[in-house]
N, C-alpha and C. Protein backbone atom coordinates (compact mmCIF):
# COMPACT_ATOMS: atom_id res chain seq x y z
N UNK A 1 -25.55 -14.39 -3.65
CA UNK A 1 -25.90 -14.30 -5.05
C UNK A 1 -24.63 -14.42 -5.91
N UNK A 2 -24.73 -14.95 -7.16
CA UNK A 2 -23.55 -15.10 -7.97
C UNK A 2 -24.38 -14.33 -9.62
N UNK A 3 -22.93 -14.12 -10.32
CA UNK A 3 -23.31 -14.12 -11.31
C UNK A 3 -24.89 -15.13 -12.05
N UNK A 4 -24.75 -16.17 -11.98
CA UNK A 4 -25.91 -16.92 -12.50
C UNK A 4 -26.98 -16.61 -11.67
N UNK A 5 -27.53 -15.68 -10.76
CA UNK A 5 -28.75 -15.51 -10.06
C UNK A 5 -28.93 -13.74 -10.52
N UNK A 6 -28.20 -13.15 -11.65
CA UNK A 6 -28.10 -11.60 -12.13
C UNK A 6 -29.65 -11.60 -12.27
N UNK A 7 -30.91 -10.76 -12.05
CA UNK A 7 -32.01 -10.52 -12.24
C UNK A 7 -31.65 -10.32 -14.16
N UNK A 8 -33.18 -10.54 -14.52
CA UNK A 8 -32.81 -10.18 -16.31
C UNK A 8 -32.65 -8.25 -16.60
N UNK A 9 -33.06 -8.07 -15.29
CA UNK A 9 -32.69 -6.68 -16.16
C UNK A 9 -31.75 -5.46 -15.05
N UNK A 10 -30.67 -6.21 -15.05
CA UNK A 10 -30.19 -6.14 -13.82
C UNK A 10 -29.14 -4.84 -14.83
N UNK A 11 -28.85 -4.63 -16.09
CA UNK A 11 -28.78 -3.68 -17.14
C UNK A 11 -29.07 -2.14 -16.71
N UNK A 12 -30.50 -2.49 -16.90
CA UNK A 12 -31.14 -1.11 -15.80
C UNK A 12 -31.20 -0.74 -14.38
N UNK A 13 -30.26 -1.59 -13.97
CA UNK A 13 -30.30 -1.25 -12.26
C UNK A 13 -29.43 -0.94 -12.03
N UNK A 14 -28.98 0.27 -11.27
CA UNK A 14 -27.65 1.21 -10.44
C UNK A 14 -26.74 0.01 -10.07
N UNK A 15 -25.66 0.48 -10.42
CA UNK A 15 -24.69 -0.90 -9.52
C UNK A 15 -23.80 -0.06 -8.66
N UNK A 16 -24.51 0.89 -8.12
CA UNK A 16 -24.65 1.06 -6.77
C UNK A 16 -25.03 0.47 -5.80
N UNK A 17 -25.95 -0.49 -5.99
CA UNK A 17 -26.09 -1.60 -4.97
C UNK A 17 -24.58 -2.57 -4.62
N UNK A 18 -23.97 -2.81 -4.18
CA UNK A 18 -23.24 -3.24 -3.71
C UNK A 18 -23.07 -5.22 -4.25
N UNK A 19 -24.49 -5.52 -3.57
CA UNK A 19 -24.80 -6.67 -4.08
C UNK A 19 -24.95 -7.13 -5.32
N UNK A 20 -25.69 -6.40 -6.22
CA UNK A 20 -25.79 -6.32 -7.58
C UNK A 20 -24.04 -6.20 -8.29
N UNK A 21 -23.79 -5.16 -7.55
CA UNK A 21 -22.63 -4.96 -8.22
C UNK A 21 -21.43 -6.33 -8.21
N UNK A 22 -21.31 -6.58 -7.18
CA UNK A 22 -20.41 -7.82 -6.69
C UNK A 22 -20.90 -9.08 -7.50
N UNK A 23 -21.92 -9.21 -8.10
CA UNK A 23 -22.33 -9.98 -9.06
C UNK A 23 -22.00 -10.07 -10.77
N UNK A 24 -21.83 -8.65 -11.17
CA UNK A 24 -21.53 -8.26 -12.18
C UNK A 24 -19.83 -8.61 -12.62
N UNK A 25 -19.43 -7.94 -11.05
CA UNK A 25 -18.18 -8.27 -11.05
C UNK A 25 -17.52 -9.89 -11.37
N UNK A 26 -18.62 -10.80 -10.78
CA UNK A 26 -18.25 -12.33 -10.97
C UNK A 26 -18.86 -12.32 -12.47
N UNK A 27 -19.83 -12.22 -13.17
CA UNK A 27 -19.74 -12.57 -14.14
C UNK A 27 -18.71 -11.73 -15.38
N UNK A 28 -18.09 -10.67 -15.19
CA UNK A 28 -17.14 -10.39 -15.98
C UNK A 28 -15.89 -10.78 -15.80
N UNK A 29 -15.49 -11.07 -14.41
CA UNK A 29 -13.75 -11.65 -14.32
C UNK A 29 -14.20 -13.37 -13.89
N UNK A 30 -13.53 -13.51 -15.25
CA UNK A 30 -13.27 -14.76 -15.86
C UNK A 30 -12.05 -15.49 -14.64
N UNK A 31 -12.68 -16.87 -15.02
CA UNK A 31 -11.62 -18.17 -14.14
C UNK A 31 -10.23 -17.00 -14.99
N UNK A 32 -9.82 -17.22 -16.17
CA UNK A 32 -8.54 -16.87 -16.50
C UNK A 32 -8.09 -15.66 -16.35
N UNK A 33 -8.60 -14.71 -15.89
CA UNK A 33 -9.08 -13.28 -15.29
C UNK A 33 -7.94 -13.77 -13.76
N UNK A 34 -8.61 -14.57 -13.15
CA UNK A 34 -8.41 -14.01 -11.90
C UNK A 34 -6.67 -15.26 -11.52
N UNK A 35 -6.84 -15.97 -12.59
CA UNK A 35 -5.62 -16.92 -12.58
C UNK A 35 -4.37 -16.14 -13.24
N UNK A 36 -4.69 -15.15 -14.21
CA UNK A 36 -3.55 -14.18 -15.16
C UNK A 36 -3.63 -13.39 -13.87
N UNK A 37 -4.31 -12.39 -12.90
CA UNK A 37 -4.35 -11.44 -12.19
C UNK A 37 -4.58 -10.34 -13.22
N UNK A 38 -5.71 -9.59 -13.23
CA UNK A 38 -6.01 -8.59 -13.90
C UNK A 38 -7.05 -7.70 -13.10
N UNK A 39 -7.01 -6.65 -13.89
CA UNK A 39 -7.64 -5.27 -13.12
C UNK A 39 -9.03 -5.25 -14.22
N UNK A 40 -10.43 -5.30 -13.16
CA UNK A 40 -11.64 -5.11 -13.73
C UNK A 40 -11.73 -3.73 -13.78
N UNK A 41 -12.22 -3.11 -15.18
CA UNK A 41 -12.76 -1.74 -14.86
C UNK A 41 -14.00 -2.00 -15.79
N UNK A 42 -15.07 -1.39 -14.94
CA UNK A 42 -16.29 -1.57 -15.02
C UNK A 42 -17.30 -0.20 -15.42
N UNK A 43 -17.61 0.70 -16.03
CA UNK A 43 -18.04 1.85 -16.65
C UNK A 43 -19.84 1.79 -16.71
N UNK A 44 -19.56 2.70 -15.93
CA UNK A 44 -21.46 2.85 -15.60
C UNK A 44 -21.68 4.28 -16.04
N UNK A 45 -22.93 4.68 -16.67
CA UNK A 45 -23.43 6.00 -16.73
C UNK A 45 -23.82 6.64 -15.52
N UNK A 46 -24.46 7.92 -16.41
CA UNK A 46 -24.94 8.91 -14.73
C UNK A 46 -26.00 8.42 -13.89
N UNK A 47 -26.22 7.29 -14.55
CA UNK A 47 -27.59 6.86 -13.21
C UNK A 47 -26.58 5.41 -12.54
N UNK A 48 -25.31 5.57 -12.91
CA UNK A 48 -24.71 4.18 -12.33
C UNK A 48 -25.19 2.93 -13.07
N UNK A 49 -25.78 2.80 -14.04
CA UNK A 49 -26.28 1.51 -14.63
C UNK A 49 -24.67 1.34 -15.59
N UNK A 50 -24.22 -0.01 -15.63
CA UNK A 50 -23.74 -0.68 -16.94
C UNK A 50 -23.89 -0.05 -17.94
N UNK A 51 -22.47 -0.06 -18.53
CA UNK A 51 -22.21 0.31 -20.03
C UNK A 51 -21.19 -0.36 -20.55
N UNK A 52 -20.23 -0.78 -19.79
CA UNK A 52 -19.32 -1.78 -20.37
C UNK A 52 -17.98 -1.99 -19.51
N UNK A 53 -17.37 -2.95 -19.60
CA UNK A 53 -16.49 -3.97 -19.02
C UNK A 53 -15.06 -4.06 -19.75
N UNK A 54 -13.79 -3.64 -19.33
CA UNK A 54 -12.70 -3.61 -19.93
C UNK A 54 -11.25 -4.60 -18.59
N UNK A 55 -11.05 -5.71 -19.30
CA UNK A 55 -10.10 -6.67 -18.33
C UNK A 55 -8.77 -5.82 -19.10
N UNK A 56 -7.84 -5.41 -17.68
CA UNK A 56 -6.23 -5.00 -17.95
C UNK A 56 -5.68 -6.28 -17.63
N UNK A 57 -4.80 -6.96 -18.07
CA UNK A 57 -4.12 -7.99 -17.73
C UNK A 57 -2.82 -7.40 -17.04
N UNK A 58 -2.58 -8.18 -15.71
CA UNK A 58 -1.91 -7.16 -14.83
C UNK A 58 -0.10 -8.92 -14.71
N UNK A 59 -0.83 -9.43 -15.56
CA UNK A 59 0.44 -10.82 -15.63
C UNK A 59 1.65 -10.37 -15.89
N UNK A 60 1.72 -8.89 -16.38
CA UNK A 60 3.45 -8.50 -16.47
C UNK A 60 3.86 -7.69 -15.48
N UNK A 61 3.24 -7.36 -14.77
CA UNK A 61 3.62 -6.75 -13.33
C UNK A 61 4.20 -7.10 -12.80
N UNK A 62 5.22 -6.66 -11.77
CA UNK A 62 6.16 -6.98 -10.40
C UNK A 62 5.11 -7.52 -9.52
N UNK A 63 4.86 -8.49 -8.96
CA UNK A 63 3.61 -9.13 -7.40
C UNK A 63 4.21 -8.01 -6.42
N UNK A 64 5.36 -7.40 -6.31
CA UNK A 64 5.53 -6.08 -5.14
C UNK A 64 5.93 -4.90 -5.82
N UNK A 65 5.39 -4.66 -6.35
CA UNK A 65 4.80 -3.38 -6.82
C UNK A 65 4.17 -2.29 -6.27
N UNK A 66 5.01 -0.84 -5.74
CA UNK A 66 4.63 -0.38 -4.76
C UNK A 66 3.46 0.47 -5.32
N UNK A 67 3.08 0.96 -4.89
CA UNK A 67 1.98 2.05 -4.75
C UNK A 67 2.06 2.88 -5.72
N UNK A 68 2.71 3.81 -5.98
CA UNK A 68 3.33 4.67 -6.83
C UNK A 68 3.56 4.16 -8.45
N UNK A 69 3.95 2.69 -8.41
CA UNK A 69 4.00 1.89 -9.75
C UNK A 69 2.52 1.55 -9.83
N UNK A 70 1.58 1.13 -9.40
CA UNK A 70 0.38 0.87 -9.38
C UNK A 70 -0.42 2.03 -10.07
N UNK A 71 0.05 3.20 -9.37
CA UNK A 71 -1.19 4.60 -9.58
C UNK A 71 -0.50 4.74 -11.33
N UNK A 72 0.44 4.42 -11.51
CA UNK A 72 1.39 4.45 -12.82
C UNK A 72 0.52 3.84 -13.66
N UNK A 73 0.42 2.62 -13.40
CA UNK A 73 -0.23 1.55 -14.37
C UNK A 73 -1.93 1.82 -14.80
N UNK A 74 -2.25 2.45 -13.80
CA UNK A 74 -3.79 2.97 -13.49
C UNK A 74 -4.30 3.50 -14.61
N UNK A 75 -3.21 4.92 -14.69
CA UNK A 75 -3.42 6.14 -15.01
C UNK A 75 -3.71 5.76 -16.62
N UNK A 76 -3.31 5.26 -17.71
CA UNK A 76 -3.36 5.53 -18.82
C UNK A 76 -4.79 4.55 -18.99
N UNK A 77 -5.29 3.70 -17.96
CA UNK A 77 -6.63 3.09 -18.15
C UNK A 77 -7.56 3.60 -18.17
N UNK A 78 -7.47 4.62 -16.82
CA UNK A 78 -8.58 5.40 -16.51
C UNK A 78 -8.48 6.76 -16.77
N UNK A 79 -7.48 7.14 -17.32
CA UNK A 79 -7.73 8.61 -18.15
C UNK A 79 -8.41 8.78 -19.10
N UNK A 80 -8.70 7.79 -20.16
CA UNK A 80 -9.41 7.91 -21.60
C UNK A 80 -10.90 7.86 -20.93
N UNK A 81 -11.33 7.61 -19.88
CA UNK A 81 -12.99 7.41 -19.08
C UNK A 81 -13.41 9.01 -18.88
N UNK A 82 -12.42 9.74 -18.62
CA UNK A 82 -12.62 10.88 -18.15
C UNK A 82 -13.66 11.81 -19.18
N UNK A 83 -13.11 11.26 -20.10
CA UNK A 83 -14.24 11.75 -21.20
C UNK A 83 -15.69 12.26 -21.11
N UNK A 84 -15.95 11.00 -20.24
CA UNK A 84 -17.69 10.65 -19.49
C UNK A 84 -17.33 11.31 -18.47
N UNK A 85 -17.56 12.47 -18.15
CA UNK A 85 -17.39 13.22 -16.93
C UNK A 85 -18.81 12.84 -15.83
N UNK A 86 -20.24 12.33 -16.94
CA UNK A 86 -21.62 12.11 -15.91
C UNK A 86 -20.85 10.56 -15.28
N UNK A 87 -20.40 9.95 -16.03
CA UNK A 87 -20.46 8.54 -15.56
C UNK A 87 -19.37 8.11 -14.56
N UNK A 88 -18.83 6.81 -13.92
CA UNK A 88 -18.55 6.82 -12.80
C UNK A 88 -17.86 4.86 -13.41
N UNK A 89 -16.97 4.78 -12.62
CA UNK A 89 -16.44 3.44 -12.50
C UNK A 89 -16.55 2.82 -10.99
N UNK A 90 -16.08 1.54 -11.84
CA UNK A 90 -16.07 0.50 -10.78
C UNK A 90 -15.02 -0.43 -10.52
N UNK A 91 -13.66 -0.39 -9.81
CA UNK A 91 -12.70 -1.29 -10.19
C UNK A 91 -12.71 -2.81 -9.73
N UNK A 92 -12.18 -3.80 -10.12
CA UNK A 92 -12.48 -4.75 -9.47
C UNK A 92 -10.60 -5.37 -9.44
N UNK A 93 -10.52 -5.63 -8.57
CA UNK A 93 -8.77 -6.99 -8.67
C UNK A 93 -9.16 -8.13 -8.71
N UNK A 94 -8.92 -9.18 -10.08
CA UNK A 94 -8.93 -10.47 -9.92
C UNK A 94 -7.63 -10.69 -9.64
N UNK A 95 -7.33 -11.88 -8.79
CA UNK A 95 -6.16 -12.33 -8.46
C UNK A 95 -6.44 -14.15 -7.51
N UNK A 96 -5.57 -14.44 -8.10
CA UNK A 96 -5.53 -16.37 -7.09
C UNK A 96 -5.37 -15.85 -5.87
N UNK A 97 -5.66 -16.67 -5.26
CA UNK A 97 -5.06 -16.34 -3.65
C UNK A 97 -6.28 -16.69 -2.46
N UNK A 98 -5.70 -16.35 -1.33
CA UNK A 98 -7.07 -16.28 -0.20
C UNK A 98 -8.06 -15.37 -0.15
N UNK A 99 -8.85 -15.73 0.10
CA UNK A 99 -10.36 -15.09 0.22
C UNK A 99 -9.54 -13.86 1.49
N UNK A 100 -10.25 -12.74 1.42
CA UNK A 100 -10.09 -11.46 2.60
C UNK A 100 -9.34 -10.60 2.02
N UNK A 101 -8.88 -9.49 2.37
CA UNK A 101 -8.32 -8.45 1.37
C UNK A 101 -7.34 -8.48 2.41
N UNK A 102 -6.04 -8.49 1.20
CA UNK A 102 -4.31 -8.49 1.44
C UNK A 102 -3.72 -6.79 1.40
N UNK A 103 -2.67 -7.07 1.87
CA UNK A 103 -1.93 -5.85 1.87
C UNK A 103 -2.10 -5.24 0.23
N UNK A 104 -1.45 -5.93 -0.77
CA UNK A 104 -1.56 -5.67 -2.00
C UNK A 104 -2.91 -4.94 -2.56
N UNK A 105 -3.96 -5.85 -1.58
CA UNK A 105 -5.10 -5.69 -2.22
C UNK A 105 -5.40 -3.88 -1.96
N UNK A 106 -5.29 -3.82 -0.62
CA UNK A 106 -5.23 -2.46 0.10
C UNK A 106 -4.33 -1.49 -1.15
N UNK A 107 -3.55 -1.54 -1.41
CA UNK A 107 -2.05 -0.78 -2.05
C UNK A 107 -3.11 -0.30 -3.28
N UNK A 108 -3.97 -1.57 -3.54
CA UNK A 108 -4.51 -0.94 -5.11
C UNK A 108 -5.77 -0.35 -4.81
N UNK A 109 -6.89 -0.92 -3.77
CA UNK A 109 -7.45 0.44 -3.66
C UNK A 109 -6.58 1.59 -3.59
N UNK A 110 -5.44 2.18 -2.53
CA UNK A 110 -4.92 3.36 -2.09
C UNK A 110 -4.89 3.63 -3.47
N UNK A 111 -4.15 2.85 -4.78
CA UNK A 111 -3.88 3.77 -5.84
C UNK A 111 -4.80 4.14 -6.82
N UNK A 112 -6.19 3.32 -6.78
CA UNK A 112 -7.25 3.46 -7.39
C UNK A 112 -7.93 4.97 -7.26
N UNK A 113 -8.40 5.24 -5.66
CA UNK A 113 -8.66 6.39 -5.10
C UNK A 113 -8.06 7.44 -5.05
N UNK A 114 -6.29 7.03 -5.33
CA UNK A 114 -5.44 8.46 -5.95
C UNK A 114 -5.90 8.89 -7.23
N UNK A 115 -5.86 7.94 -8.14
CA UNK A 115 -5.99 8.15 -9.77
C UNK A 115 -7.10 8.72 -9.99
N UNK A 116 -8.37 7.93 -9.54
CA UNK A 116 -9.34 8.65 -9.80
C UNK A 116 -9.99 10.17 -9.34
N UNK A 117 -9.31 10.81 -8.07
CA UNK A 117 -9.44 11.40 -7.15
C UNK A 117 -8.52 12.54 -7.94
N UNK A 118 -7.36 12.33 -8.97
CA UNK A 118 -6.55 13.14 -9.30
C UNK A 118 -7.64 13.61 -10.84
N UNK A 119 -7.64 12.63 -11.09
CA UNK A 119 -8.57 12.54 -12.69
C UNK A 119 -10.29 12.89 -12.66
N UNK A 120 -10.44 12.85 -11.74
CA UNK A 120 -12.05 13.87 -11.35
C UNK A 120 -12.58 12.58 -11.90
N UNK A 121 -12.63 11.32 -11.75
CA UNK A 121 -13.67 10.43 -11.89
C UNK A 121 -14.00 9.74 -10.65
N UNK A 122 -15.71 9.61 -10.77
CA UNK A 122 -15.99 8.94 -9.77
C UNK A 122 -16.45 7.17 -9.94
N UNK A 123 -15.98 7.71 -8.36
CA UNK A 123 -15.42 5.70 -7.71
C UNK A 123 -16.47 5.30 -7.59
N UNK A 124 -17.37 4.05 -7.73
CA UNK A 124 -18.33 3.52 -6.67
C UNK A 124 -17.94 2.58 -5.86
N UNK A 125 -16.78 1.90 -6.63
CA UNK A 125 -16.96 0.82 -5.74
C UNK A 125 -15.33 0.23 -5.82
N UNK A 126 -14.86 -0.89 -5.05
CA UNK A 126 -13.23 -1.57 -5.37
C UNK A 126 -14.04 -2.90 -4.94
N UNK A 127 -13.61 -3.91 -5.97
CA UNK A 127 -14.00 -5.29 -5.10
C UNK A 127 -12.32 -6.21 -5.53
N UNK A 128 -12.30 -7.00 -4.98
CA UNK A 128 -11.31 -7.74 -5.20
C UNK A 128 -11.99 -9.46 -5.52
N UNK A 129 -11.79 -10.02 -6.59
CA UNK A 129 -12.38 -11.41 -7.08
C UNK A 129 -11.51 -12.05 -7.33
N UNK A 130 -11.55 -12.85 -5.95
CA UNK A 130 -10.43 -14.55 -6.10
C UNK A 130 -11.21 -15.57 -6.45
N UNK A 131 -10.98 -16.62 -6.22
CA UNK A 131 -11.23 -17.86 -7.01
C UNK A 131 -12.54 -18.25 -7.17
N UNK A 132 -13.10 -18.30 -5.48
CA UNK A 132 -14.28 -18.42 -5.44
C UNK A 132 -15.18 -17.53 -4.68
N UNK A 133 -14.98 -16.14 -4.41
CA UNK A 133 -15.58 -15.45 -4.25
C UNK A 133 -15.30 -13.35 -4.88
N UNK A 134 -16.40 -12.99 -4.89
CA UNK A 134 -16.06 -11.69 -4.88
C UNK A 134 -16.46 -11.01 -3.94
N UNK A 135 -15.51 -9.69 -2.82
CA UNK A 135 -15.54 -8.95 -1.90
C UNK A 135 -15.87 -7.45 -2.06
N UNK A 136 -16.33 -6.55 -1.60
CA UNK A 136 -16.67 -5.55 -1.94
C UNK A 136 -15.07 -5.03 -0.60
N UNK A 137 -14.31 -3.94 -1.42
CA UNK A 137 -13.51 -3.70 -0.34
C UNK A 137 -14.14 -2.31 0.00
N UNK A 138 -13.91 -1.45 1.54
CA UNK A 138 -14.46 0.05 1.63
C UNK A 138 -13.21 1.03 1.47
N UNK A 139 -14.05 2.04 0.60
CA UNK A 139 -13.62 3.36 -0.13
C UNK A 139 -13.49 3.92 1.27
N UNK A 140 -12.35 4.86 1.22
CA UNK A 140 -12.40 5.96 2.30
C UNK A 140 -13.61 6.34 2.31
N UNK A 141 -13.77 6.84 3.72
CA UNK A 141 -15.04 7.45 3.73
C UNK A 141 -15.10 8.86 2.99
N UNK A 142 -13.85 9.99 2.32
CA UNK A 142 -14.35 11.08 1.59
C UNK A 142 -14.83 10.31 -0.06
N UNK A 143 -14.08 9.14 -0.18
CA UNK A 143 -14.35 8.77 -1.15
C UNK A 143 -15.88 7.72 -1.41
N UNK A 144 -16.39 7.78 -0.75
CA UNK A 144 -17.27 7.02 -0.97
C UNK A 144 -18.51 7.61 -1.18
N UNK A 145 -19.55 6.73 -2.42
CA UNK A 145 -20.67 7.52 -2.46
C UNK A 145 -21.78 7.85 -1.59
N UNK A 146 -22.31 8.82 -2.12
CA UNK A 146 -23.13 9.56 -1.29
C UNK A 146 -24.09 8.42 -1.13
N UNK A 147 -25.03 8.28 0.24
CA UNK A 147 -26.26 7.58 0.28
C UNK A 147 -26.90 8.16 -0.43
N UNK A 148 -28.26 7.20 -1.13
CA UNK A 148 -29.31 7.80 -1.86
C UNK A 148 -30.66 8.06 -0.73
């Protein structure tokens, strides 16, 4: 499924689904999204449905950028979310490159799951969206959501 196959009311549906979600993700990170390299953050309410879509442009970054600079860069994105204590995010990495998740890619989950994990917001999901596809990467297992 891609963005252009989104059901019409795909609005009201949990993007807790995985699939759904990985769709959403392609239609918000843009060709120039994933060619600049930028960080999707994706903001769902307490039932996990969509509420809105914010691209960080990550083009002034170091490409080795350790871990610690990452959870850095995180932090002032996803602190102002905290607000919504019911609601829950979704990060996504656009970036050029090969399809499969890279070391880097790994580094920014690790710092995603710090930040949020420090900041009491919950994760659903990390995907990483290259050129022509989007991946769902896996959350630690303490971090990951509960089955329904």
């Amino acid at each position: 499924m891609t963005f252009t196959r989104l059901p019409k009311d795909w609005r009201r549906q949990p993007l807790s689904d995985p699939v759904l979600a990985a769709d959403v993700i392609d239609l918000y990170c843009t060709v120039g999204d994933r060619r600049r390299g930028s960080l999707m953050v994706v903001i769902c309410d307490e039932e996990e449905r969509f509420r809105g879509a914010i691209a960080v442009d990550l083009s002034e970054l170091s490409p080795d950028l350790d871990p610690r600079g990452m959870t850095e860069a995180l932090k002032p994105v996803v602190d102002p979310l905290s607000v919504y204590p019911e609601g829950a995010l979704i990060l996504a990495l656009a970036r050029v490159g090969p399809m499969g998740i890279t070391a880097s890619d790994a580094a920014w989950l690790e710092a995603s799951v710090q930040v949020c994990r420090v900041l009491g917001i919950r994760l659903l999901g990390f995907y990483v969206a290259s050129r022509s596809t989007v991946e769902r990467v896996d959350l630690p297992a303490a971090e990951a959501p509960a089955a329904a």
